[in-house]
Protein backbone atom coordinates (compact mmCIF):
# COMPACT_ATOMS: atom_id res chain seq x y z
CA UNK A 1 0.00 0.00 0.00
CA UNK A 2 1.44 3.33 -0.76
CA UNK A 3 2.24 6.04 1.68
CA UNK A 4 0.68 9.74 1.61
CA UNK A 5 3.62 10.96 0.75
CA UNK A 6 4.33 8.36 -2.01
CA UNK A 7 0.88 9.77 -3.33
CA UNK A 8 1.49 13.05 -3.20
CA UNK A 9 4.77 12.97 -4.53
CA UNK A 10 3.60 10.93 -7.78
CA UNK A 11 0.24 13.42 -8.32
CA UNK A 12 3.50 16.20 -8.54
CA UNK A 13 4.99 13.89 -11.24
CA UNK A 14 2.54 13.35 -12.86
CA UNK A 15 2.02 16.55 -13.76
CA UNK A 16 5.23 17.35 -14.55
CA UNK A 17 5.39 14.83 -17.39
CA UNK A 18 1.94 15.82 -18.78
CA UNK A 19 2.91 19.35 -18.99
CA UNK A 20 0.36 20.87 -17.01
CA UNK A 21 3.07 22.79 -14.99
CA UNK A 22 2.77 25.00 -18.19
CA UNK A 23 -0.79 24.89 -18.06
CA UNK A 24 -0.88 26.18 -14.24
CA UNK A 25 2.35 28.95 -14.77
CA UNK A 26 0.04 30.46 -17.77
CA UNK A 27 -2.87 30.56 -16.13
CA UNK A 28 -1.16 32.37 -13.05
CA UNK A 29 0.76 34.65 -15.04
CA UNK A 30 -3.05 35.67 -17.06
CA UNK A 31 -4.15 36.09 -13.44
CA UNK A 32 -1.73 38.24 -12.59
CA UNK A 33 -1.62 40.41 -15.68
CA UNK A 34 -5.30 40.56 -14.84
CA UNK A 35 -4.93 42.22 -12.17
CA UNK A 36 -2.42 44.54 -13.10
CA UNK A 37 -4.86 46.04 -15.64
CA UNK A 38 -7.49 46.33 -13.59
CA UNK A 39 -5.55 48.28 -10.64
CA UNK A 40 -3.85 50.29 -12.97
CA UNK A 41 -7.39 51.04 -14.83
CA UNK A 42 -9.09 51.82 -10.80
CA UNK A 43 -5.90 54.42 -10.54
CA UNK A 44 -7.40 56.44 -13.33
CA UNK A 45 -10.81 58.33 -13.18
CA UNK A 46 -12.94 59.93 -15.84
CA UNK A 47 -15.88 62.33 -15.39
CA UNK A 48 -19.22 61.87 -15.71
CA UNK A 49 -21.26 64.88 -16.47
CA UNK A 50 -25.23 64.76 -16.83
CA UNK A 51 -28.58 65.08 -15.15
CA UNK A 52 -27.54 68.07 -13.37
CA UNK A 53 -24.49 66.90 -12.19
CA UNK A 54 -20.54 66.48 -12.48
CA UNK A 55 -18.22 64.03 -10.48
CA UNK A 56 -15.07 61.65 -10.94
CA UNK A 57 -15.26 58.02 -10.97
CA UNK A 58 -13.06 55.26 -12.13
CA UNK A 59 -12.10 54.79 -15.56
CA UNK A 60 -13.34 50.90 -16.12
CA UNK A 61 -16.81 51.64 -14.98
CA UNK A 62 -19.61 52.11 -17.56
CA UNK A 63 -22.35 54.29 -17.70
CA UNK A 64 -25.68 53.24 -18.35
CA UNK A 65 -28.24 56.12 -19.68
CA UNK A 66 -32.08 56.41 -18.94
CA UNK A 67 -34.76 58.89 -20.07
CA UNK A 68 -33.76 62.64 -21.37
CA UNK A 69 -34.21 65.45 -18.53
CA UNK A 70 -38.30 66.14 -18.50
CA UNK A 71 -39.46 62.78 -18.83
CA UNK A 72 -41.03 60.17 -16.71
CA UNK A 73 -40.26 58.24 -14.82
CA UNK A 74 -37.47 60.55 -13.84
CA UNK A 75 -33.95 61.86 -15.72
CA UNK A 76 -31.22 58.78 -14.52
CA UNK A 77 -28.18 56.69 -15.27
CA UNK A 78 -26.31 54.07 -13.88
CA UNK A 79 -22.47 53.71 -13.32
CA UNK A 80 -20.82 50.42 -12.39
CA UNK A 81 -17.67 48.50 -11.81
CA UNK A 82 -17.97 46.50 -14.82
CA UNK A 83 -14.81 44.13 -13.17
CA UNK A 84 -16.97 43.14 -9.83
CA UNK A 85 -17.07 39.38 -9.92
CA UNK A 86 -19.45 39.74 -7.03
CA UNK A 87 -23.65 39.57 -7.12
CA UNK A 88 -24.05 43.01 -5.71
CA UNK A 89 -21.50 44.97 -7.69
CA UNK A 90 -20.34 48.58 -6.64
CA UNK A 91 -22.22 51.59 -8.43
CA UNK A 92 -23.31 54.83 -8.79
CA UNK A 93 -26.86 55.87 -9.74
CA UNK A 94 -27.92 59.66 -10.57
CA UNK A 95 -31.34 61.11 -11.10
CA UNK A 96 -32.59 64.29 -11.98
CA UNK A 97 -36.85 65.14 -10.82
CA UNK A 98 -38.73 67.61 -10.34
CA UNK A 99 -38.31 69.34 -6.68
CA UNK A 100 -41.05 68.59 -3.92
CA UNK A 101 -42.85 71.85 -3.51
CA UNK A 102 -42.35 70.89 0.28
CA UNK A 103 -38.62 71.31 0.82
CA UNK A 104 -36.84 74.67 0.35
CA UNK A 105 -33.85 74.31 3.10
CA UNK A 106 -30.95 71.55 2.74
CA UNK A 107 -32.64 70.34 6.60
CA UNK A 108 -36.07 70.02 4.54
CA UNK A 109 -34.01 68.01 2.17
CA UNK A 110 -32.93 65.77 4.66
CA UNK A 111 -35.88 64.96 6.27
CA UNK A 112 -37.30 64.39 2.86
CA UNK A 113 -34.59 62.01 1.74
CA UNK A 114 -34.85 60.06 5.13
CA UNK A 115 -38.28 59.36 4.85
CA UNK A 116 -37.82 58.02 1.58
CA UNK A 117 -35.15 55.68 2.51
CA UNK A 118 -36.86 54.28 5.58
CA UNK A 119 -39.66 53.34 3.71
CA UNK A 120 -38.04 51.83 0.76
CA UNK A 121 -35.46 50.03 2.13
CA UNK A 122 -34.92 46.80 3.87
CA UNK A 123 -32.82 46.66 7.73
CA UNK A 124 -32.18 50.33 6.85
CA UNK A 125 -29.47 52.10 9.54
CA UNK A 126 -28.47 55.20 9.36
CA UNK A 127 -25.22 56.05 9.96
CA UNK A 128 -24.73 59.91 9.45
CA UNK A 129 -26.85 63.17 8.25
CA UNK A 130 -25.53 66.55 6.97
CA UNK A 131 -26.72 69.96 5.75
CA UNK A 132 -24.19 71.44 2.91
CA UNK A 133 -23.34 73.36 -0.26
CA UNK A 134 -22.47 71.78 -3.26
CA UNK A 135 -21.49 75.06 -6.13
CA UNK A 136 -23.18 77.26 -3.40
CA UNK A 137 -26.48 75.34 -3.72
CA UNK A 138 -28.35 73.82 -0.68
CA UNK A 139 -27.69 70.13 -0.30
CA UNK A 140 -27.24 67.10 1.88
CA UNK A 141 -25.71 64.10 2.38
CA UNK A 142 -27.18 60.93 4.14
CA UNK A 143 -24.79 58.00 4.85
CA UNK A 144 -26.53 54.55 5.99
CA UNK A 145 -26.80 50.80 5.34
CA UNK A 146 -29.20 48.48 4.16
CA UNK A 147 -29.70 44.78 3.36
CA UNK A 148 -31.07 43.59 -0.45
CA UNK A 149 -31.63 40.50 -1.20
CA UNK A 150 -29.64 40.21 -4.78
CA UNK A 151 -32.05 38.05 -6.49
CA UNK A 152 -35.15 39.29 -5.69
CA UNK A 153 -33.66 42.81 -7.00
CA UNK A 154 -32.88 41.85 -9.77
CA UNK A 155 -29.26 41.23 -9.59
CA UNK A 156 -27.34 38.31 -11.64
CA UNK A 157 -26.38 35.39 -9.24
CA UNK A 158 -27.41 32.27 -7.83
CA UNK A 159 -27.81 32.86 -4.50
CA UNK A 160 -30.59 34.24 -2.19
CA UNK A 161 -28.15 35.44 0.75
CA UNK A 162 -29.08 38.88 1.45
CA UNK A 163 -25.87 41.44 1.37
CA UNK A 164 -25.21 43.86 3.27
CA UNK A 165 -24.86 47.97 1.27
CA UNK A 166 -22.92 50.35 2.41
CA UNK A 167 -24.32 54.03 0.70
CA UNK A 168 -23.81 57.47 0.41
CA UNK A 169 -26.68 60.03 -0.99
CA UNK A 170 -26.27 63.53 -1.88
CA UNK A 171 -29.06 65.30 -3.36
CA UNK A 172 -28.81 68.84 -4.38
CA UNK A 173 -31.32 71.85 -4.53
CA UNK A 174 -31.34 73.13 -7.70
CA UNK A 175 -33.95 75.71 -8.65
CA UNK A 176 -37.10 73.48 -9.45
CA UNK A 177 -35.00 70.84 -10.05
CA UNK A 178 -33.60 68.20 -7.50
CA UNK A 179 -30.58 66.20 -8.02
CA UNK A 180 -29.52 63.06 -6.56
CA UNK A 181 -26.05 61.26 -6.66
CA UNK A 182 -25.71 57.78 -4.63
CA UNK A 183 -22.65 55.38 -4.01
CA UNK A 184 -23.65 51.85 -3.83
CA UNK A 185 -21.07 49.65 -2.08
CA UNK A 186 -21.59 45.72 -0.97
CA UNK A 187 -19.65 45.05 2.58
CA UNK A 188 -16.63 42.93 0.56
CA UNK A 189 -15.57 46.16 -1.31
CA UNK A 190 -16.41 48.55 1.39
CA UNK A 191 -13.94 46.79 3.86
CA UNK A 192 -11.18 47.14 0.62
CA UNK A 193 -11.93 50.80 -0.20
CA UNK A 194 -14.22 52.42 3.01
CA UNK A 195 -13.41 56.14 1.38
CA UNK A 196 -14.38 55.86 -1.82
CA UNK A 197 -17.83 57.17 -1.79
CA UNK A 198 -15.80 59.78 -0.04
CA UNK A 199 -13.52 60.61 -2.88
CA UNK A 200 -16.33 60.39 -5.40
CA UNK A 201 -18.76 63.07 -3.38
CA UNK A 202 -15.08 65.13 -3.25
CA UNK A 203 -15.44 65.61 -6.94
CA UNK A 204 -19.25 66.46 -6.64
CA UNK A 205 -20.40 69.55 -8.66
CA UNK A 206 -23.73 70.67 -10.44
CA UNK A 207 -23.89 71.02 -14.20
CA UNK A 208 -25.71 72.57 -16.87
């Protein structure tokens, strides 16, 4: 009867003389080069302008477009990391409506945008609230968490787990016009990059 060892040691010769060492040393040096290009591509940034709004975002995300300004449902697009492997990928959505003839202060605004995410969202916690000025216009920014349950929104996968999303909305007074930006992170690239919703809302500016 052979040993462990014996076994082991034969399984490493065997692959030796069927040339699959080559196999495995190609496939880790695609890997590799993989993921050279892909930090090399998060490095760079591009701007987005539209829908009211201007901001900074990496260069390998793409942009999806909906409706033109004035329509319904509502002015939007979608960015997103179009190298996730993961169900709930990392992204950026915008939208452009028609402000509420309610709110007129950036603490209306914030009331306003917290009642909408409370009763929209699932496990919803917020985690901060401020009152600011984004090009001199009244604005805030609500930080929180929530848990979605990827398949039921819609999102490609094969699993029913819910994940945890880590977000960051600005919306922005505008004249009649109110403008939202939100950062969309799952937990597994929030742990790898907590500031970047940070660095996005950094580059945050309205647009004509």
């Amino acid at each position: 009867m052979q040993s462990e060892k014996e076994t082991r040691d034969e399984g490493l010769t065997g692959v030796l003389k069927r040339g699959d060492l080559l196999v495995v040393v190609v496939g880790a040096a695609l890997l590799l080069t993989g993921w050279v290009v892909r930090s090399k591509q998060m490095d760079q940034n591009a701007s987005y302008v539209g829908h009211g709004v201007a901001f900074e975002h990496p260069k390998s995300w793409g942009v999806v477009e909906g409706p033109a300004a004035g329509t319904l449902p509502p002015a939007s697009a979608e960015l997103f990391d179009l190298m996730a492997t993961a169900t709930f990928k990392p992204k950026i959505e915008v939208l452009d409506e028609r402000l509420p003839a309610s709110v007129k202060t950036g603490a209306q605004l914030g009331d306003y945008v917290l009642l909408n995410l409370q009763s929209e969202l699932t496990l919803f916690h917020l985690k901060r609230q401020t009152v600011l000025k984004v090009g001199g216009k009244e604005a805030c920014r609500v930080d929180y968490a929530y848990a979605v349950n990827p398949t039921v929104a819609g999102q490609p996968g094969d699993t029913d787990v819910p994940v945890i999303v880590h977000a960051s909305k600005v919306a922005i007074i505008d004249g009649a016009r109110l403008h939202w930006v939100t950062v969309l992170t799952p937990g597994s690239a929030q742990r790898r990059d907590p500031k970047f919703a940070d660095r996005v809302m950094q580059t945050l500016r309205t647009s004509k």
